[in-house]
N, C-alpha and C. Protein backbone atom coordinates (compact mmCIF):
# COMPACT_ATOMS: atom_id res chain seq x y z
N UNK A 1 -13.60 -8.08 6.88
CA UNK A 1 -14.14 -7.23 5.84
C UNK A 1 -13.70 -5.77 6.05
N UNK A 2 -13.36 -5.61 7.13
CA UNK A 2 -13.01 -4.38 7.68
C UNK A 2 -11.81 -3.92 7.05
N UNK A 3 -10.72 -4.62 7.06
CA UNK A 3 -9.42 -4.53 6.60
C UNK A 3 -9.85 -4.24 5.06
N UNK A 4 -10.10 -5.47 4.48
CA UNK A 4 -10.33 -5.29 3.01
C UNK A 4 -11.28 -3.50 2.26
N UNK A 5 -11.82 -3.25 3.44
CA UNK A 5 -12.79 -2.03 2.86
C UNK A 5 -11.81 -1.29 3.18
N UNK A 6 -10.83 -1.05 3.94
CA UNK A 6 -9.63 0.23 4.22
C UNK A 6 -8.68 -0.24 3.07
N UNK A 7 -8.11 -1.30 3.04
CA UNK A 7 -7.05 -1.73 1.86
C UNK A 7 -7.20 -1.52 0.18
N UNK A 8 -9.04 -1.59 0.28
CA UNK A 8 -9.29 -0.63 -1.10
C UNK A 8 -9.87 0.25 -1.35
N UNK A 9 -9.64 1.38 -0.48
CA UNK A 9 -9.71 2.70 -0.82
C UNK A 9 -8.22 2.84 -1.32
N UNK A 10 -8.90 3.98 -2.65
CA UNK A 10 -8.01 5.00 -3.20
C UNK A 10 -7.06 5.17 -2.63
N UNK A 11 -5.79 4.64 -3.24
CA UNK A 11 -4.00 5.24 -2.61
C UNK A 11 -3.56 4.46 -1.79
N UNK A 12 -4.65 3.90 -0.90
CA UNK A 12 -4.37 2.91 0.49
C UNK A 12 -3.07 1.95 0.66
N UNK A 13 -3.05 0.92 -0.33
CA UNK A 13 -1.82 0.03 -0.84
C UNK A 13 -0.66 0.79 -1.42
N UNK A 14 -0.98 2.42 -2.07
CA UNK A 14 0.06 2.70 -2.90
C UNK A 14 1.19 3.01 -1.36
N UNK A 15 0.15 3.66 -0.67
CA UNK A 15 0.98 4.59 0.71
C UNK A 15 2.08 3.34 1.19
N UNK A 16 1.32 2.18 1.31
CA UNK A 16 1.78 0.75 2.28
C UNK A 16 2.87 0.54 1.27
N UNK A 17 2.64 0.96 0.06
CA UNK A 17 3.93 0.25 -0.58
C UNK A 17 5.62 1.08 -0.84
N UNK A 18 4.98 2.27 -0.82
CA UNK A 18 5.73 2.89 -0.57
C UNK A 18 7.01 3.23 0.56
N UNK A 19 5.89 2.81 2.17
CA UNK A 19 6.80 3.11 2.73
C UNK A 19 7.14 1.90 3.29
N UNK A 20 7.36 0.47 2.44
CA UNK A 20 7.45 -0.82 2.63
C UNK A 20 9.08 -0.92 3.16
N UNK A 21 9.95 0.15 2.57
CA UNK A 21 11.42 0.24 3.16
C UNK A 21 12.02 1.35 3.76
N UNK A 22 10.80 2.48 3.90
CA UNK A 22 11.96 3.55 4.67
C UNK A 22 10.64 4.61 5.11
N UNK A 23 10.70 5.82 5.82
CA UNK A 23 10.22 6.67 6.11
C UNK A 23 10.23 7.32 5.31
N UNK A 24 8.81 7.94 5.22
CA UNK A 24 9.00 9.26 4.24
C UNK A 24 7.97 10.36 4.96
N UNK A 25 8.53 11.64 5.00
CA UNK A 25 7.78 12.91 4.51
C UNK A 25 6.27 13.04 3.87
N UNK A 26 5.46 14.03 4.46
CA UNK A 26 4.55 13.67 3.95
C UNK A 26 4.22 14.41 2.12
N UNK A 27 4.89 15.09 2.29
CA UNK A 27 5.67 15.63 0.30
C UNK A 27 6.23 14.73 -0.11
N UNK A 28 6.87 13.75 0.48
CA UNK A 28 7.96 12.72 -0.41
C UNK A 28 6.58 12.08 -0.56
N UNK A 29 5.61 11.29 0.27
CA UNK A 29 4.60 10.17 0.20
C UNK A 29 4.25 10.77 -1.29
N UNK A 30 3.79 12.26 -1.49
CA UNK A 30 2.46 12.85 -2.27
C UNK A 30 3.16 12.86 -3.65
N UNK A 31 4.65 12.75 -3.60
CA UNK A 31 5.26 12.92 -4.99
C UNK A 31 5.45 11.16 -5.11
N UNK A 32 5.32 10.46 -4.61
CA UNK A 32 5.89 8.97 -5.17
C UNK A 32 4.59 8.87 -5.70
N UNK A 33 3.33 9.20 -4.82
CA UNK A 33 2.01 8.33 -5.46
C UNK A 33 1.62 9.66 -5.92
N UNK A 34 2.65 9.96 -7.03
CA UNK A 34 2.04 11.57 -8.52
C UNK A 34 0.55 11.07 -8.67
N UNK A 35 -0.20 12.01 -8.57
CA UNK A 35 -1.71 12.22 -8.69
C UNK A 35 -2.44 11.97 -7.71
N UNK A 36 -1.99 12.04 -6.38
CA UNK A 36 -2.69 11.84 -5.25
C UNK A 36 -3.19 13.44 -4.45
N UNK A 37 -4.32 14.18 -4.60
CA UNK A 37 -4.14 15.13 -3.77
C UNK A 37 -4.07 14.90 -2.59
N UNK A 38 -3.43 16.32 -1.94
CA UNK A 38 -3.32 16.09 -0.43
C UNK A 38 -3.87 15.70 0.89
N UNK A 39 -5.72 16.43 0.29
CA UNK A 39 -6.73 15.91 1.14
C UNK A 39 -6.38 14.18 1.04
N UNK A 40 -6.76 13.86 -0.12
CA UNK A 40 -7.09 12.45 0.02
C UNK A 40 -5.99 11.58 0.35
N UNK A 41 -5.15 12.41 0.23
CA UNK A 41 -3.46 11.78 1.39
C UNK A 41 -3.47 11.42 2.60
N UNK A 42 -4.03 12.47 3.10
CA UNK A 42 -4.06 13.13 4.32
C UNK A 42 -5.01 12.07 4.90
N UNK A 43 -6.27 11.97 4.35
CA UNK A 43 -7.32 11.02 4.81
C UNK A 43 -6.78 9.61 5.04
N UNK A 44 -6.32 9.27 3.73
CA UNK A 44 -5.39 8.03 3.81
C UNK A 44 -4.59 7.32 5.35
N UNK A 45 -3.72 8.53 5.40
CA UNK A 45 -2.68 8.40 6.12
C UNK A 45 -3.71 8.45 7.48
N UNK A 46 -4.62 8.83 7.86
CA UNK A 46 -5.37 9.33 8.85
C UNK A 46 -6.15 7.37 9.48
N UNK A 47 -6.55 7.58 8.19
CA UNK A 47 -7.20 5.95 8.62
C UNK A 47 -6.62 4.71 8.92
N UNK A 48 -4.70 4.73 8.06
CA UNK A 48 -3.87 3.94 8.17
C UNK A 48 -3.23 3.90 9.63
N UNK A 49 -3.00 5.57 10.18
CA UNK A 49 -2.81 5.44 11.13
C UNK A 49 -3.81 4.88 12.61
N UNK A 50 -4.85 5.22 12.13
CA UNK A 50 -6.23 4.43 13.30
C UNK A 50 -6.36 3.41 13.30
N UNK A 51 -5.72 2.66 11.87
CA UNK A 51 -6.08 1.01 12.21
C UNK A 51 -4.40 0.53 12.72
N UNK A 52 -3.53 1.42 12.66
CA UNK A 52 -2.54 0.85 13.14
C UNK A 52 -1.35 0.33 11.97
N UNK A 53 -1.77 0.43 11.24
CA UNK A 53 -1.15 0.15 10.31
C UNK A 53 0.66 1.41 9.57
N UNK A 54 0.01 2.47 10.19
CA UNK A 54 1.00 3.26 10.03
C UNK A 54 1.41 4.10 11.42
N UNK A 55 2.40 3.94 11.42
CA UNK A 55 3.09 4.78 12.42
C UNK A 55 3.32 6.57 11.84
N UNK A 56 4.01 7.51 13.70
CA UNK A 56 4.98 8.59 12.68
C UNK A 56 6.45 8.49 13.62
N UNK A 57 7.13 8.25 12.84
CA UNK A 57 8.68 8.25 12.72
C UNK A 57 9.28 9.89 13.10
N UNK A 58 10.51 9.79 13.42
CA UNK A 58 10.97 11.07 13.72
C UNK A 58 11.40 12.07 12.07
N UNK A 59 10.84 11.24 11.25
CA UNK A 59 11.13 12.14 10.08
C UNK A 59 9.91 11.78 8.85
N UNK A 60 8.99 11.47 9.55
CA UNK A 60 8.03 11.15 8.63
C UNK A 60 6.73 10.18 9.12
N UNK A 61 6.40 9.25 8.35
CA UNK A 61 5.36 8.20 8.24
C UNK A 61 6.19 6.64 8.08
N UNK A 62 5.98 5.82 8.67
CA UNK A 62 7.16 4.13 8.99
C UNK A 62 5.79 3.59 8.49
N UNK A 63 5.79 2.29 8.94
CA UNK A 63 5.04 1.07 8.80
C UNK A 63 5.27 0.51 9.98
N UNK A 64 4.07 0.69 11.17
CA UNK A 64 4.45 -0.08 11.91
C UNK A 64 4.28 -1.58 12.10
N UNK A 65 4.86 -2.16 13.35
CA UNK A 65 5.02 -3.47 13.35
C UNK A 65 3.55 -4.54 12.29
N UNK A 66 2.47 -3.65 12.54
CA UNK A 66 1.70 -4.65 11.87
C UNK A 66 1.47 -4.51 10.47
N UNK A 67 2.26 -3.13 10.02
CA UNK A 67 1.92 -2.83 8.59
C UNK A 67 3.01 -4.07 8.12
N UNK A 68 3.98 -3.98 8.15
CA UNK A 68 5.53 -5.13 8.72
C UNK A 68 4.47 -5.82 8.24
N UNK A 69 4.24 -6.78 9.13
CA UNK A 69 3.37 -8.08 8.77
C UNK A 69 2.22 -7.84 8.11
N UNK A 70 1.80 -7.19 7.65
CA UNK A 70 0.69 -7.09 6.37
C UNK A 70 1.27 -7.19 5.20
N UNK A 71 1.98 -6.71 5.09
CA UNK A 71 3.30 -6.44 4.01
C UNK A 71 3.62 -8.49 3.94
N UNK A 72 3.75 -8.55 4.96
CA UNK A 72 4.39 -9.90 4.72
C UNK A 72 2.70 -11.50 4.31
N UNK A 73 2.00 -11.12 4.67
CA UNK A 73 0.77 -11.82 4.55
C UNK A 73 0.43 -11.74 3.21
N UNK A 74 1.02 -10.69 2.44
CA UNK A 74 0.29 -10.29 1.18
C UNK A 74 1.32 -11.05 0.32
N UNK A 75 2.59 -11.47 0.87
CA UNK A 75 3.64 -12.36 -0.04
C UNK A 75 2.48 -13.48 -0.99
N UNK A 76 1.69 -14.55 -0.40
CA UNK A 76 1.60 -15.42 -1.15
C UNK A 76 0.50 -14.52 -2.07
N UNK A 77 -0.62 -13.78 -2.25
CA UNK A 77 -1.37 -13.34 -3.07
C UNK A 77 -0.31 -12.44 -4.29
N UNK A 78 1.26 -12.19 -3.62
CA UNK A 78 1.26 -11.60 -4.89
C UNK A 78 2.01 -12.71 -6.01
N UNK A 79 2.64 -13.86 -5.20
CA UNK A 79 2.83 -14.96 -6.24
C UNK A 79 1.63 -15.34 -6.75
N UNK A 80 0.62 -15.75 -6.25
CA UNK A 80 -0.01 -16.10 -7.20
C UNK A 80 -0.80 -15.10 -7.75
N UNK A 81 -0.82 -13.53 -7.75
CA UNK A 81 -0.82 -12.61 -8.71
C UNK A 81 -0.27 -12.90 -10.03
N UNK A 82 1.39 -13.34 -9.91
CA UNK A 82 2.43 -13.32 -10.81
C UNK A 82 2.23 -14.21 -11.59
N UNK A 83 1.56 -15.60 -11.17
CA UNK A 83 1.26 -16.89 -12.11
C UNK A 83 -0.32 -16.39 -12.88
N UNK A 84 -1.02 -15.86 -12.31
CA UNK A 84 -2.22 -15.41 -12.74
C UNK A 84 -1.87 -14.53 -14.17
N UNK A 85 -1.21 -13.57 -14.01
CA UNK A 85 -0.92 -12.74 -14.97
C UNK A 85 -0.31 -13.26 -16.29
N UNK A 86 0.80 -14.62 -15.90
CA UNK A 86 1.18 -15.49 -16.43
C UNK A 86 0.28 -16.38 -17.73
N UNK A 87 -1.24 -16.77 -16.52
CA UNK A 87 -1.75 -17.32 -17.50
C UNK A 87 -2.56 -16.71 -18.59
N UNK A 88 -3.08 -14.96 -17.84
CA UNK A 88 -3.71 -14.50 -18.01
C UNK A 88 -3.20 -13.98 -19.59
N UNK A 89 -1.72 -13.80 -20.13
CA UNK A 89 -0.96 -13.25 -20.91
C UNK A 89 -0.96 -14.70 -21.72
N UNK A 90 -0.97 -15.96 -21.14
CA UNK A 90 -0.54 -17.15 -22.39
C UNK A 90 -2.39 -17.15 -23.05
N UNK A 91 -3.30 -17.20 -22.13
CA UNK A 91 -4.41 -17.16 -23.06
C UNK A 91 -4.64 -16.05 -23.85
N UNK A 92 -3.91 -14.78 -23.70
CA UNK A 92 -4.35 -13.67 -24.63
C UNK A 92 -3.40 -14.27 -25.83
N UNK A 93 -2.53 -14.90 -25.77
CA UNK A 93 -0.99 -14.97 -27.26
C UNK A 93 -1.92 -16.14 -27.83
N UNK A 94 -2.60 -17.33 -26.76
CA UNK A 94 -2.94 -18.18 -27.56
C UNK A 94 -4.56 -18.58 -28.39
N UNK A 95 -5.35 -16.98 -28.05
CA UNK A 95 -6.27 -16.73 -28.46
C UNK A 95 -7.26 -17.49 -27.91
């Protein structure tokens, strides 16, 4: 439950998704997720880094090894995100 109460706070997933392929800056993070102020960046990045989930890189913020595999755990929820949405879109066409 622990995970899940950090994973949905505000921005939390946007940060993880962001830096799902490269390092970034903490200005690059605040301009990808436009409308994030800095405090609540900052907090973000603060808690991601305590659970381990985020590293700091020599030029920024990484994903460390376990963000890596969080990233990868979340594969099957987002297929069946994708079929969900699927059906979710054939019952809206078919009333």
């Amino acid at each position: 439950m622990a995970l899940l109460d950090l994973l949905g706070r505000r921005w939390a997933m946007r940060v993880i998704w962001e830096l799902r392929s490269e390092e970034l800056t903490f200005r690059q993070l605040q301009q990808r997720c436009g409308g994030v102020s800095a405090s609540a960046l900052n907090s973000r990045l603060g808690e991601l880094r305590e659970a381990g989930i985020l590293g700091k890189g020599a030029n920024g913020y990484r994903l460390s090894e376990e963000g890596r595999s969080l990233l990868q755990a979340y594969e099957p929820l987002g297929r069946w995100a994708k079929r969900w949405a699927r059906r979710q879109a054939d019952a809206a066409r078919n009333g």
